[in-house]
C-alpha atoms as a PDB file:
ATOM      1  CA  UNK A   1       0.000   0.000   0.000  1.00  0.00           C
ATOM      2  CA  UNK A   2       1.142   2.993  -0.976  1.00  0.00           C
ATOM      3  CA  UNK A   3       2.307   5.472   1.808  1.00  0.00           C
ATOM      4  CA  UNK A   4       2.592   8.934   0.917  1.00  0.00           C
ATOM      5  CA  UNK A   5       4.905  11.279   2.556  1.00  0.00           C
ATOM      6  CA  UNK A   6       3.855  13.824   5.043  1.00  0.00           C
ATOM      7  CA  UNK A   7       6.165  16.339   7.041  1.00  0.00           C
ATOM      8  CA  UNK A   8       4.734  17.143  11.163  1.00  0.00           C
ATOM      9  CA  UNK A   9       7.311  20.208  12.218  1.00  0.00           C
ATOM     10  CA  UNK A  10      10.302  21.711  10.465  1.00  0.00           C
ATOM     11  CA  UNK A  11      13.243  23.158  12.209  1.00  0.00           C
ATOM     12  CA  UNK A  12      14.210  25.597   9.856  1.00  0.00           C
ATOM     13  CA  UNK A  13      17.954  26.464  11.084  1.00  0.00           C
ATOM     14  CA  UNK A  14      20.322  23.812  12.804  1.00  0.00           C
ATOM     15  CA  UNK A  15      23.675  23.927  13.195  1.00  0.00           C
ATOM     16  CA  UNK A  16      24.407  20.421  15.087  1.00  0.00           C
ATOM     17  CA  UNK A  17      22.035  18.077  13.318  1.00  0.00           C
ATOM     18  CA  UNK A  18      23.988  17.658   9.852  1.00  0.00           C
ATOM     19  CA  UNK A  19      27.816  17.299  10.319  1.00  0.00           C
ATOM     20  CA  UNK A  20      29.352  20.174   8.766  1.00  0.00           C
ATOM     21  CA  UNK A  21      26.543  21.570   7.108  1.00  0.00           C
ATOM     22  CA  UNK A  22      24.088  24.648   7.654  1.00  0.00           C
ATOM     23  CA  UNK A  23      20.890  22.726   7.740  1.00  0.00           C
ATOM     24  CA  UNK A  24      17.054  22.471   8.371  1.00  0.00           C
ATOM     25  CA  UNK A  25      15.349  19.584   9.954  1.00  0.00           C
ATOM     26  CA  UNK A  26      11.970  17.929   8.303  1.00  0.00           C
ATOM     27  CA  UNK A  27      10.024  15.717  10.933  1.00  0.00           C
ATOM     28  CA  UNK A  28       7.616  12.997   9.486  1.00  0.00           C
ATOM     29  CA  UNK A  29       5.316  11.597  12.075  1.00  0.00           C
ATOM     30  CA  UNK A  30       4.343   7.868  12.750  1.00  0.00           C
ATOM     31  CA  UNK A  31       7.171   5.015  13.863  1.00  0.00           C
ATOM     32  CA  UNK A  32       7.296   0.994  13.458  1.00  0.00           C
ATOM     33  CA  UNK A  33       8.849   1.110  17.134  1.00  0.00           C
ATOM     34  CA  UNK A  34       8.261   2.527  20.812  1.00  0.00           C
ATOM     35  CA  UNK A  35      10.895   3.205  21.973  1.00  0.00           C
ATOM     36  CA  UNK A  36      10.160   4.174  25.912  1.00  0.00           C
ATOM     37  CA  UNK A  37      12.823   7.102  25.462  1.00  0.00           C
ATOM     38  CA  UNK A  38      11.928   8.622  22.453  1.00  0.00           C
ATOM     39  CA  UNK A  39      11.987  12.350  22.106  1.00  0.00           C
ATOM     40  CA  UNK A  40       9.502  12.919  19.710  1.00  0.00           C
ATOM     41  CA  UNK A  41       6.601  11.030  20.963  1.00  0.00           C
ATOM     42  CA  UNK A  42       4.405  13.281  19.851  1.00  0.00           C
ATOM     43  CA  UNK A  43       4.685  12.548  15.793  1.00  0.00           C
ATOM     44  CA  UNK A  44       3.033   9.124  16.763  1.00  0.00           C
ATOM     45  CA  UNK A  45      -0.252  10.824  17.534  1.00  0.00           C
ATOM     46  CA  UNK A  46      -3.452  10.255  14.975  1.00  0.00           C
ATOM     47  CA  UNK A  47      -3.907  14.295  15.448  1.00  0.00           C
ATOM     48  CA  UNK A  48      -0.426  15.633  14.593  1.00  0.00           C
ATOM     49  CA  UNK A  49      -0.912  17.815  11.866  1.00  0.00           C
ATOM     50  CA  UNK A  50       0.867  18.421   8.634  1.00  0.00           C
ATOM     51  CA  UNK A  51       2.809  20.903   6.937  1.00  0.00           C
ATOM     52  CA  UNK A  52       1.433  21.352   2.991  1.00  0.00           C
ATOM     53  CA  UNK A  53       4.081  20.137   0.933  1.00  0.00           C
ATOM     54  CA  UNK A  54       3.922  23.127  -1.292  1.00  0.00           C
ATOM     55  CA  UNK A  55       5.203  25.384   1.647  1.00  0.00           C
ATOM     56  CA  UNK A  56       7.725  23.304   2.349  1.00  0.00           C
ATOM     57  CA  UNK A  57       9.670  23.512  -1.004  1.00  0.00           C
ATOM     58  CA  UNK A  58       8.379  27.132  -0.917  1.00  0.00           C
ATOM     59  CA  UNK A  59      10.801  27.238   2.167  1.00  0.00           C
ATOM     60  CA  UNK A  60      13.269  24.950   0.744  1.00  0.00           C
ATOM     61  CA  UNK A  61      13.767  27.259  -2.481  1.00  0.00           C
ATOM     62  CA  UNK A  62      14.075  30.059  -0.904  1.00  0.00           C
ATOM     63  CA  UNK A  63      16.626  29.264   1.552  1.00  0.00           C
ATOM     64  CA  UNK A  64      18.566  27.516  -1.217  1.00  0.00           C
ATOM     65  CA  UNK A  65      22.121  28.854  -1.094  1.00  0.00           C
ATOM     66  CA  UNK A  66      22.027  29.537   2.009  1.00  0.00           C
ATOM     67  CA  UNK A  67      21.227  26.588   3.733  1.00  0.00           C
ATOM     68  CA  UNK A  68      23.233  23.407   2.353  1.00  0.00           C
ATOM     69  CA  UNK A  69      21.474  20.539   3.467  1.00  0.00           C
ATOM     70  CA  UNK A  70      18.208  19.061   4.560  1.00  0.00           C
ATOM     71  CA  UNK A  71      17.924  16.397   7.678  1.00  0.00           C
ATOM     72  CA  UNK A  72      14.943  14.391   7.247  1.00  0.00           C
ATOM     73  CA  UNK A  73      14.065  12.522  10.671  1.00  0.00           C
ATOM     74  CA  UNK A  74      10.969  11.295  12.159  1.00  0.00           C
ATOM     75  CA  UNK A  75       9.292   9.411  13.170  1.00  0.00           C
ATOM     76  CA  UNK A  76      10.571   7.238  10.677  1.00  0.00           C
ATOM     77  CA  UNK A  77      11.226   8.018   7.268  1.00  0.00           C
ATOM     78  CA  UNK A  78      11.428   4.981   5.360  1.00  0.00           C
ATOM     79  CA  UNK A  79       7.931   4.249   5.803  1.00  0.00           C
ATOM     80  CA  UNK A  80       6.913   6.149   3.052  1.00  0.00           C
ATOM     81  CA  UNK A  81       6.863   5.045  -0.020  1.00  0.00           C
ATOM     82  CA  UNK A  82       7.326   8.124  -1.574  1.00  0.00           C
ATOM     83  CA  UNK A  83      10.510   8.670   0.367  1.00  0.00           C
ATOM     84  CA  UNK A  84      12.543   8.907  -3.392  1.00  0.00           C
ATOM     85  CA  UNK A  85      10.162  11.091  -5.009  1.00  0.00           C
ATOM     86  CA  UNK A  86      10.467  13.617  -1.908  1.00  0.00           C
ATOM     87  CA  UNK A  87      14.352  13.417  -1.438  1.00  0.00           C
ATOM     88  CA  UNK A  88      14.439  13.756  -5.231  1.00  0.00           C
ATOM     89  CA  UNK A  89      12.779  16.984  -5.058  1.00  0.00           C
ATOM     90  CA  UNK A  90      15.634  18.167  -2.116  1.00  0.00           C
ATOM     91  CA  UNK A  91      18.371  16.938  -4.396  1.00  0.00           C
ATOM     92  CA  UNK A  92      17.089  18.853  -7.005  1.00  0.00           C
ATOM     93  CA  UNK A  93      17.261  22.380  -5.050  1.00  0.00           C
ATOM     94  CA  UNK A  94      21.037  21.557  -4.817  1.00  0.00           C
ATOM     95  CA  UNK A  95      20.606  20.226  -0.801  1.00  0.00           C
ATOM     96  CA  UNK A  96      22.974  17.194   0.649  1.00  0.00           C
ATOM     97  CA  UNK A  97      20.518  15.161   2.414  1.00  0.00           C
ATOM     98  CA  UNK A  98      21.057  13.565   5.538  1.00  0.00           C
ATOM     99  CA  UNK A  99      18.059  11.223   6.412  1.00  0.00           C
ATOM    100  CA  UNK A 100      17.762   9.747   9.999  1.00  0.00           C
ATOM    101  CA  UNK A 101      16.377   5.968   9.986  1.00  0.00           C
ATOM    102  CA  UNK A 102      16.085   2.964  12.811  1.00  0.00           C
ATOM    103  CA  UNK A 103      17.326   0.852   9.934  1.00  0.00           C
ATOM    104  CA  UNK A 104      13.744  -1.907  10.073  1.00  0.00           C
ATOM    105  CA  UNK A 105      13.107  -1.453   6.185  1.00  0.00           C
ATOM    106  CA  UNK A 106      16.924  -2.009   4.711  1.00  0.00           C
ATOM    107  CA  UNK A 107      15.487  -2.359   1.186  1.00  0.00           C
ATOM    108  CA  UNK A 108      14.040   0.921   1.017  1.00  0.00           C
ATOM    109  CA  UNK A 109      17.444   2.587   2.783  1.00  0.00           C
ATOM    110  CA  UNK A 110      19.365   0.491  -0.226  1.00  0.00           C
ATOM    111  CA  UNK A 111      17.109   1.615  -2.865  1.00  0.00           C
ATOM    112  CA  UNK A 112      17.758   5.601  -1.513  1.00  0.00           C
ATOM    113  CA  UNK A 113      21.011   5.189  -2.121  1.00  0.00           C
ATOM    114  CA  UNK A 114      21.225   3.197  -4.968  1.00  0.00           C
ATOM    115  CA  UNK A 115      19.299   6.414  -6.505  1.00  0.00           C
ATOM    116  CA  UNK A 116      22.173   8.747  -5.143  1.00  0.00           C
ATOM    117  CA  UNK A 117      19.429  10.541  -2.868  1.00  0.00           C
ATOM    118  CA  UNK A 118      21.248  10.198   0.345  1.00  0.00           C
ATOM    119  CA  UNK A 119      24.798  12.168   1.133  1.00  0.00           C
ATOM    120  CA  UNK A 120      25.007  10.742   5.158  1.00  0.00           C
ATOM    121  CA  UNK A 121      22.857   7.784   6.863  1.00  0.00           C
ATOM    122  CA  UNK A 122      22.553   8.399  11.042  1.00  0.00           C
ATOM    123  CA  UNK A 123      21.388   5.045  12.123  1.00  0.00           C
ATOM    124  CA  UNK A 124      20.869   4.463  15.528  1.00  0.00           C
ATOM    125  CA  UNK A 125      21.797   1.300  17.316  1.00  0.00           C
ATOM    126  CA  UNK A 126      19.108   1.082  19.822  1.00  0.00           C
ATOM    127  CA  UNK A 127      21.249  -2.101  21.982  1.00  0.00           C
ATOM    128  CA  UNK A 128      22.503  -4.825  21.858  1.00  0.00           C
ATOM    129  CA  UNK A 129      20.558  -7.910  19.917  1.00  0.00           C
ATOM    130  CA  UNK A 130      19.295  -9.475  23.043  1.00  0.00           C
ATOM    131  CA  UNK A 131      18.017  -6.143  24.413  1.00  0.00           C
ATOM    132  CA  UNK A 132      16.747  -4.565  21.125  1.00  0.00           C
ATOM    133  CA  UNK A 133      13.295  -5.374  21.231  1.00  0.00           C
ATOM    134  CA  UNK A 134      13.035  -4.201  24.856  1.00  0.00           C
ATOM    135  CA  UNK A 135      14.453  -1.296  23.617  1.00  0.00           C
ATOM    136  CA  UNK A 136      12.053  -0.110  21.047  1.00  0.00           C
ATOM    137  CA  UNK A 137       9.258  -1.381  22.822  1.00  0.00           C
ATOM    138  CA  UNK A 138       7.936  -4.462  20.562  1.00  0.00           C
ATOM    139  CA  UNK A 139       7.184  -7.682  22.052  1.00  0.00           C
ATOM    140  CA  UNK A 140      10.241 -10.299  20.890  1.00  0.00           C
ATOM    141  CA  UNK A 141       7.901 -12.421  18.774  1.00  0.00           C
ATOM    142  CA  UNK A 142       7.260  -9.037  16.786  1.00  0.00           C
ATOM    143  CA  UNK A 143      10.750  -8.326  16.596  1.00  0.00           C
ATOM    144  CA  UNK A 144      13.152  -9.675  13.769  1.00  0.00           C
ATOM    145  CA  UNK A 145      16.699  -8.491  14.687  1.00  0.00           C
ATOM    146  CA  UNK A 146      17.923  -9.335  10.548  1.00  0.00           C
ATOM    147  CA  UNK A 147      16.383  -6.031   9.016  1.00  0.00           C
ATOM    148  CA  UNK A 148      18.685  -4.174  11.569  1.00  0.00           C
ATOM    149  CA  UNK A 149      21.934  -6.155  10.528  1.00  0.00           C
ATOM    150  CA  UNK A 150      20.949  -5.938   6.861  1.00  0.00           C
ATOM    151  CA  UNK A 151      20.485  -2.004   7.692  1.00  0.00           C
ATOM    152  CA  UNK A 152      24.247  -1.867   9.040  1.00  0.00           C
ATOM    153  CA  UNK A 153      25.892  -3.692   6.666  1.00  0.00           C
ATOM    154  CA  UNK A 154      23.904  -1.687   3.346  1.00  0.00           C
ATOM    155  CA  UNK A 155      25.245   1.575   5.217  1.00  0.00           C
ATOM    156  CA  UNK A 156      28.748   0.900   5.513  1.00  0.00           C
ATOM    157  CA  UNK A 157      28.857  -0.787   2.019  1.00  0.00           C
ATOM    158  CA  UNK A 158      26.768   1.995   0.626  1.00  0.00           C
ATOM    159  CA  UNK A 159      26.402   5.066   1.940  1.00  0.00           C
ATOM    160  CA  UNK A 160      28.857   7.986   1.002  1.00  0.00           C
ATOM    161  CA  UNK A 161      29.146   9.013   4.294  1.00  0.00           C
ATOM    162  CA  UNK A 162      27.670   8.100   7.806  1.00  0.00           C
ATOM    163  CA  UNK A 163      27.664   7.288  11.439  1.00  0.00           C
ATOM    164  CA  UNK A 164      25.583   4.883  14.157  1.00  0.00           C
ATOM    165  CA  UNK A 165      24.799   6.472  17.537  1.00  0.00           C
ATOM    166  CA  UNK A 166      22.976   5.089  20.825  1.00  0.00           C
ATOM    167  CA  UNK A 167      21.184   7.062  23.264  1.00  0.00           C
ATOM    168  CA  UNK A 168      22.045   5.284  26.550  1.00  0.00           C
ATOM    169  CA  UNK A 169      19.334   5.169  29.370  1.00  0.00           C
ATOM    170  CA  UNK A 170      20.239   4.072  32.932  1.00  0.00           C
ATOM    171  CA  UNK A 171      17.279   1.173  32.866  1.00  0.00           C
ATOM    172  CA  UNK A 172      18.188  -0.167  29.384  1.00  0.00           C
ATOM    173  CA  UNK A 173      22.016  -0.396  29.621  1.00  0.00           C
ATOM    174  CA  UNK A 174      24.482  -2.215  31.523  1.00  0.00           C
ATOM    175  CA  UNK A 175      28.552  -3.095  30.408  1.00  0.00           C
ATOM    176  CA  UNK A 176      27.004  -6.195  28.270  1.00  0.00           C
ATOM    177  CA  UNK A 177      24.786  -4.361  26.211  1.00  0.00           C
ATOM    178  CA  UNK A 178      26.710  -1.454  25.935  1.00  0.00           C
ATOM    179  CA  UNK A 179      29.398  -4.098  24.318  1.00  0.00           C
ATOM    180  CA  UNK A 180      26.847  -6.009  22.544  1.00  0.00           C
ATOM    181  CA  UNK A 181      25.389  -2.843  20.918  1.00  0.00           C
ATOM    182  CA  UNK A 182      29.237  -1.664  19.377  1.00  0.00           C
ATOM    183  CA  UNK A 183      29.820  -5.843  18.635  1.00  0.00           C
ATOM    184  CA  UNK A 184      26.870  -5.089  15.864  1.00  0.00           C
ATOM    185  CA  UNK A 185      28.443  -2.668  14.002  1.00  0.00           C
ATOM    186  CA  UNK A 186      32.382  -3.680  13.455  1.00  0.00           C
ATOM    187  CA  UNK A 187      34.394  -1.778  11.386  1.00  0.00           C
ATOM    188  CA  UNK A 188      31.854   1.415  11.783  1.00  0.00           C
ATOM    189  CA  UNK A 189      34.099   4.625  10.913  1.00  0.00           C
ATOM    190  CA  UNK A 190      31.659   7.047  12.959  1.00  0.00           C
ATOM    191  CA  UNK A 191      30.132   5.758  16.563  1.00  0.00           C
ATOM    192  CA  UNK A 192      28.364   7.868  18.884  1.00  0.00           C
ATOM    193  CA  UNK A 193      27.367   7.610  22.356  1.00  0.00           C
ATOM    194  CA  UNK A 194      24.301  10.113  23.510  1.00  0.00           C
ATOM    195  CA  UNK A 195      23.449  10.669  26.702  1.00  0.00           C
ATOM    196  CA  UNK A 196      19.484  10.117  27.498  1.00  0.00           C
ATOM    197  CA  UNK A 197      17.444  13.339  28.574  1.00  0.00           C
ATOM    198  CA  UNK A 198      14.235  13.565  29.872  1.00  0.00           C
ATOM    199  CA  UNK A 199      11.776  15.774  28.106  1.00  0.00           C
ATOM    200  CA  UNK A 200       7.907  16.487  28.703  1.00  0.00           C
ATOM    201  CA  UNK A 201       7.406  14.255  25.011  1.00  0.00           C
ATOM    202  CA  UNK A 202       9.501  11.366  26.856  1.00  0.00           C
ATOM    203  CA  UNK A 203       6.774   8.684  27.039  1.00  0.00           C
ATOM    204  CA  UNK A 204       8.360   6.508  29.990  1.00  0.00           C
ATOM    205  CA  UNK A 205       8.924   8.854  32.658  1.00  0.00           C
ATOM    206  CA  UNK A 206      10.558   6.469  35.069  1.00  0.00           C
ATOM    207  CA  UNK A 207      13.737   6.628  33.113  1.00  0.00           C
ATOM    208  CA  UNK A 208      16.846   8.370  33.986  1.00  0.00           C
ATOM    209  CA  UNK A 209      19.852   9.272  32.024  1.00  0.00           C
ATOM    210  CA  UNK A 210      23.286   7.313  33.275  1.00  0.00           C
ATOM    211  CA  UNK A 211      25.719   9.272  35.522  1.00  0.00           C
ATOM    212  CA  UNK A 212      29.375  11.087  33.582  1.00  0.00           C
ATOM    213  CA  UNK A 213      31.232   8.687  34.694  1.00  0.00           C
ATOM    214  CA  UNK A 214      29.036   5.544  33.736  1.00  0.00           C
ATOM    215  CA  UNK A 215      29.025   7.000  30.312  1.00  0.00           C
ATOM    216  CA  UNK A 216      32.922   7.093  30.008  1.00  0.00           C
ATOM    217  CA  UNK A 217      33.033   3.779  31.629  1.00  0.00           C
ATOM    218  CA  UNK A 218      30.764   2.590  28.714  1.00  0.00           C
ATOM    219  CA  UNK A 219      32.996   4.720  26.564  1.00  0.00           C
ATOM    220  CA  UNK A 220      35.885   2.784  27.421  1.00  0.00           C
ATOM    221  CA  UNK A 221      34.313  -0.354  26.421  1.00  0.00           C
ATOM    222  CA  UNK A 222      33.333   0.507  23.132  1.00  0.00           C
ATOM    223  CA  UNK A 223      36.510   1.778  22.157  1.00  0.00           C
ATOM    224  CA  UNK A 224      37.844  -1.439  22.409  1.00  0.00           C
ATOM    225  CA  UNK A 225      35.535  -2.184  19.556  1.00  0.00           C
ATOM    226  CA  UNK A 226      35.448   0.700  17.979  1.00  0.00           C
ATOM    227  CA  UNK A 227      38.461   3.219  18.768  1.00  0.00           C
ATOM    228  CA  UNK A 228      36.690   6.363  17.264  1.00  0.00           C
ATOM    229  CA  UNK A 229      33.646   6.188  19.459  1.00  0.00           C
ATOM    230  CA  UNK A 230      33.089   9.077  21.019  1.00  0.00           C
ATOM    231  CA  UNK A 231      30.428  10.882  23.712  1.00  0.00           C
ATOM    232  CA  UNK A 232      28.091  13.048  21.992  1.00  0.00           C
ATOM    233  CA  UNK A 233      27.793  16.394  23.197  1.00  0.00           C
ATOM    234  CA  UNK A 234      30.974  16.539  26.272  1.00  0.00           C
END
């Protein structure tokens, strides 16, 4: 079924979100997880409303030369089915695109860049394989932990540039996951470690975000699988 592409919010100047790059943010709502952490909770609601796509590119042209690329997060982005046909129309304007993805639907990610309409990946790594479903909230006979290692290996086959990331949360991680989570993505140029942070759109408010020095501990361990891991953000 065809699933056409919508946009929720638009942050129209970032700095941080696109490596490098002057850069807007385009949030599309709805998510195949549930992740108890997740920061933008709120573009899973049946009333979040949408931006007409005509304003967008109205936006998009007119910054163009100024801004020099477009993040495209969510939600979830792959969803849509008319993911190519949107990122075309970025490409076009002369933006880089960066798209964000959780990395369930690796045919459509391979198909985006097989088309050349993707200049960086950010995939997160949500844990290790024994903790993932957890993690993004599905029950473990609705969870299939192949689309994930399908996602990882397409990105750092594919993708011109990239980089994984993890957002660590006190209740979800220990020194085995932490390790597991890094094990998954070997050989990874560009891995990040982010710090949870509790928000008002956080829908599990019994979580906490792990203490400085747990992080670096964590930190420590990762490096021993991958040495350019760093901590987002300190």
């Amino acid at each position: 079924m065809e699933q056409y592409i919508k946009i929720s919010g638009i942050q129209k100047l970032t700095l941080l979100d696109y490596p490098e790059h002057t850069a807007c943010t385009l949030f599309v709502p709805f998510c195949n997880f549930r992740c108890p952490f997740c920061h933008n909770s709120e573009l899973l609601s049946a009333s979040t409303e949408f931006y007409d796509e005509a304003e967008i590119f109205a936006f998009l042209k007119k910054r163009a030369g100024v801004l020099e690329g477009v993040c495209v997060t969510g939600g979830e982005p792959t969803l849509y089915t008319d993911l190519n046909r949107f990122l075309g129309k970025i490409k076009d304007l002369g933006y880089a695109v960066k798209l964000d993805t959780n990395g369930f639907l690796p045919d459509r990610l391979q198909a985006l860049l097989d088309d050349g309409l993707v200049d960086y990946v950010a995939m997160d790594i949500k844990n290790s394989p024994e903790r993932y479903s957890e993690t993004v909230g599905l029950p473990p006979e609705r969870f299939d932990i192949s689309p994930i290692e399908r996602s990882i290996d397409i990105i750092m086959k594919s993708a011109p540039d990239y980089e994984f990331r993890t957002t660590v949360v006190t209740e979800l991680f220990d020194e085995k996951s932490i390790e597991g989570a890094a094990r998954m993505i070997i050989g990874a140029k560009k891995y990040f470690l982010q710090k949870f942070v509790m928000r008002d759109t956080v829908p599990s408010k019994t979580l906490t975000p792990p203490q400085s020095i747990v992080l670096s501990r964590y930190l420590d361990i990762v490096r021993k699988i991958i040495p350019t891991a760093q901590i987002r953000g300190e």
